[in-house]
C-alpha atoms as a PDB file:
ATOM      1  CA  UNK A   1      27.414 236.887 -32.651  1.00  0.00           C
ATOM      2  CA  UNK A   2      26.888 240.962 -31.849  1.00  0.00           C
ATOM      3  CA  UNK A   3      24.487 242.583 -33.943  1.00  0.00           C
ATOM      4  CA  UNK A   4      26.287 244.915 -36.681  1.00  0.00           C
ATOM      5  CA  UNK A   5      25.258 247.950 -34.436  1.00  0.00           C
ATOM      6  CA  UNK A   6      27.600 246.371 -31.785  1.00  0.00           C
ATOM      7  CA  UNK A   7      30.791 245.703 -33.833  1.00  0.00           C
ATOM      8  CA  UNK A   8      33.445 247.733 -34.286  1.00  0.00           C
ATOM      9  CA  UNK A   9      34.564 248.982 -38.151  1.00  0.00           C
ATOM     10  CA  UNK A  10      37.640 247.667 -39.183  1.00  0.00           C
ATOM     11  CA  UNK A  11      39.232 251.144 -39.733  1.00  0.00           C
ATOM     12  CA  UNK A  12      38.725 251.819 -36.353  1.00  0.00           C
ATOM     13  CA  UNK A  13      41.615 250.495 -34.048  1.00  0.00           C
ATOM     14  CA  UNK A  14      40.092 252.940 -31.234  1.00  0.00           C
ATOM     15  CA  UNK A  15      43.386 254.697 -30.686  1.00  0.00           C
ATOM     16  CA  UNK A  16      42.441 256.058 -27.330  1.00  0.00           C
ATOM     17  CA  UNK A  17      43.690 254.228 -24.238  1.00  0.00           C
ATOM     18  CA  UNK A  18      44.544 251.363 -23.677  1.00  0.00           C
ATOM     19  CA  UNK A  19      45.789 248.369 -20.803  1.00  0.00           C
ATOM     20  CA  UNK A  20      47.124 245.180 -20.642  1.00  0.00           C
ATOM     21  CA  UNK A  21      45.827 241.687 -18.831  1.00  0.00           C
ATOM     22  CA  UNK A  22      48.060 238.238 -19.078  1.00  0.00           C
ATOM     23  CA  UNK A  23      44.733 237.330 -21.097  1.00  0.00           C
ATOM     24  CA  UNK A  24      44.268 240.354 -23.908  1.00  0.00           C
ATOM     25  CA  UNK A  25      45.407 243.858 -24.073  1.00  0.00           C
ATOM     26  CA  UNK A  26      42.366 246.584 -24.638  1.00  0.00           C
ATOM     27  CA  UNK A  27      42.093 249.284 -26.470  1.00  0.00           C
ATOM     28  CA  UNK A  28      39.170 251.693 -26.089  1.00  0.00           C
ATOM     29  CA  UNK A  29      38.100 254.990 -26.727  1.00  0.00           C
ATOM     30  CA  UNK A  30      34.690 257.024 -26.617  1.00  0.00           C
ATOM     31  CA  UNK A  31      32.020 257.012 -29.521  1.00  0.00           C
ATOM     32  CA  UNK A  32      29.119 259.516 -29.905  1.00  0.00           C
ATOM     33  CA  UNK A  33      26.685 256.372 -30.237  1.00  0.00           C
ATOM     34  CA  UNK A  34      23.905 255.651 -27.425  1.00  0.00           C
ATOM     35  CA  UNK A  35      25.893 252.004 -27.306  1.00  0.00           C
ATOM     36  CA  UNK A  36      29.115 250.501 -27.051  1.00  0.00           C
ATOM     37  CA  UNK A  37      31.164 248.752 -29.854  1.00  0.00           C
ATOM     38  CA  UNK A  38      33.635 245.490 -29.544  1.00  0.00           C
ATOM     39  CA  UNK A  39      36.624 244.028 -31.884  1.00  0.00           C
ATOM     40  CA  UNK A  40      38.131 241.156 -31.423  1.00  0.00           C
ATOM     41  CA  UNK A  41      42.015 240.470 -32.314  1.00  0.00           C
ATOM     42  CA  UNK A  42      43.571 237.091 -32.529  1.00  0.00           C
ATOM     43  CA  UNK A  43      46.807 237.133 -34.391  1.00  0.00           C
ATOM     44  CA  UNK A  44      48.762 234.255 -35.889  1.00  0.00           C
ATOM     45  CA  UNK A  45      51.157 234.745 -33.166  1.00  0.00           C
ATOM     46  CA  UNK A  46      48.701 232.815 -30.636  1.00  0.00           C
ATOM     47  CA  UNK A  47      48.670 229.875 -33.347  1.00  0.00           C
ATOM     48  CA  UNK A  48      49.121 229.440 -37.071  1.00  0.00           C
ATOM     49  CA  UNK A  49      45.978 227.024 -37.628  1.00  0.00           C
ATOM     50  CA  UNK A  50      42.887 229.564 -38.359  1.00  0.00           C
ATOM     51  CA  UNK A  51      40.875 227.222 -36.771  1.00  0.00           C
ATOM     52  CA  UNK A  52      41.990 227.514 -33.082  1.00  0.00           C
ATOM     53  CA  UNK A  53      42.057 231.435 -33.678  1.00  0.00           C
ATOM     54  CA  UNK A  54      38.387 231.017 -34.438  1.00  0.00           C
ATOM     55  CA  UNK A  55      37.595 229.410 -31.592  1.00  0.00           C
ATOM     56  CA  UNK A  56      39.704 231.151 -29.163  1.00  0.00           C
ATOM     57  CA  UNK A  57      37.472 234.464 -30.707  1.00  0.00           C
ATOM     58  CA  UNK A  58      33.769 232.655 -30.337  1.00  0.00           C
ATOM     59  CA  UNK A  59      34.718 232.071 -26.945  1.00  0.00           C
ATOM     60  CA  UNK A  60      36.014 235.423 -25.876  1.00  0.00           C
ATOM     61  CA  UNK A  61      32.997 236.803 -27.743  1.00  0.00           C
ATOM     62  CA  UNK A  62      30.721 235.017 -25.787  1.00  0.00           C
ATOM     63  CA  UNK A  63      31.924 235.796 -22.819  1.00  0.00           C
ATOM     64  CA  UNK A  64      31.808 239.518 -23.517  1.00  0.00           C
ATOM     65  CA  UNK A  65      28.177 239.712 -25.323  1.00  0.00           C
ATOM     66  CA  UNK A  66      27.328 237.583 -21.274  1.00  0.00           C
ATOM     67  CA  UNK A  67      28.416 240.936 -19.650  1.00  0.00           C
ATOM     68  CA  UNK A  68      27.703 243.471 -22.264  1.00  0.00           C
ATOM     69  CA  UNK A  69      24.743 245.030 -20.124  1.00  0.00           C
ATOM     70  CA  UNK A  70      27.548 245.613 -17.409  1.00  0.00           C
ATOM     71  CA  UNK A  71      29.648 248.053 -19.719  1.00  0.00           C
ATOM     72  CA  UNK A  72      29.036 251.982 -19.711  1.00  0.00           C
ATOM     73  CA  UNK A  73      27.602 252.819 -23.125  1.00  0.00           C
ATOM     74  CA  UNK A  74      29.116 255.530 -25.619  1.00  0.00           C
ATOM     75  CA  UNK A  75      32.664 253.533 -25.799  1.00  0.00           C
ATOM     76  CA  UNK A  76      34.742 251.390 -28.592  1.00  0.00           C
ATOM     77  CA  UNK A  77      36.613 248.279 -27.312  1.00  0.00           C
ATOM     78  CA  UNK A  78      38.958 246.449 -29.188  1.00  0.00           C
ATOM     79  CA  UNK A  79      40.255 243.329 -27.371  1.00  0.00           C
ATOM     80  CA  UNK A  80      43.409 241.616 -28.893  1.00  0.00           C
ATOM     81  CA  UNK A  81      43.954 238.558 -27.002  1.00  0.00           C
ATOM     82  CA  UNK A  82      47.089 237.322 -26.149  1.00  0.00           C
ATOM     83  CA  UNK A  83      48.875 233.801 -26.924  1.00  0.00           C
ATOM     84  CA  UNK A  84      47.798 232.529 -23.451  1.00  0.00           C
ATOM     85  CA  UNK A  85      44.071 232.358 -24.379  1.00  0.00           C
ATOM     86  CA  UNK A  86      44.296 229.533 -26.438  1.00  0.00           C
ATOM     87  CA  UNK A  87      45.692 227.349 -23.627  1.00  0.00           C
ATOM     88  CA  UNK A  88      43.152 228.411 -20.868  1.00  0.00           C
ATOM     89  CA  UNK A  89      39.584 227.048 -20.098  1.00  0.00           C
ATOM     90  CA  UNK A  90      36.316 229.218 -20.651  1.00  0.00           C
ATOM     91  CA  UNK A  91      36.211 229.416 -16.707  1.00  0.00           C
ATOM     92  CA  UNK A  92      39.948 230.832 -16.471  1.00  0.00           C
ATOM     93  CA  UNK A  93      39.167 233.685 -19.347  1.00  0.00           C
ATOM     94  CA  UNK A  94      35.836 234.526 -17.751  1.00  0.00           C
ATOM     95  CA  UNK A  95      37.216 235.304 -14.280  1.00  0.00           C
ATOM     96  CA  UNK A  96      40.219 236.540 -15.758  1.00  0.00           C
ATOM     97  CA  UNK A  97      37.941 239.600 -17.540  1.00  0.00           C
ATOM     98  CA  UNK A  98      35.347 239.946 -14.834  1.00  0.00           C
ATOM     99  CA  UNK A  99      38.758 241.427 -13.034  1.00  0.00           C
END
């Protein structure tokens, strides 16, 4: 789990930009911290059980605190992931956001 520094308020949606992957859509936006904050979206749309929307979430998280050194500093991400990530493997989403 990110330290509290790392996550990203709830009243922030970080309204700035924003692109799409088959995997998640991301929205981001600058901060004026010295480090980067991440949210993590996983609506009832991917499934209805809260349990698999959990999991989907520790995964994705995991794979982003693995590359967290990698991202520029100063920025907001919000990552809302998309109904395919429940049906992939942890190999599948990790090359998918390494693209």
């Amino acid at each position: 789990m990110f330290a509290k520094q790392y996550r990203l308020p709830r009243h922030n949606t970080s309204s700035g930009n924003s692109f799409r992957t088959p995997l998640f859509a991301l929205r981001y936006g600058k901060n004026a911290l010295s480090h980067s904050r991440f949210g993590f979206v996983v609506s009832k749309k991917v499934d209805k059980r809260a349990v698999v929307r959990n999991h989907t979430k520790r995964v994705f998280r995991s794979l982003v605190e693995s590359i967290v050194l990698q991202i520029a500093p100063g920025n907001d991400l919000l990552f809302i992931l998309s109904p395919v990530s429940k049906s992939i493997s942890r190999e599948e989403m990790e090359t998918q956001l390494m693209l």
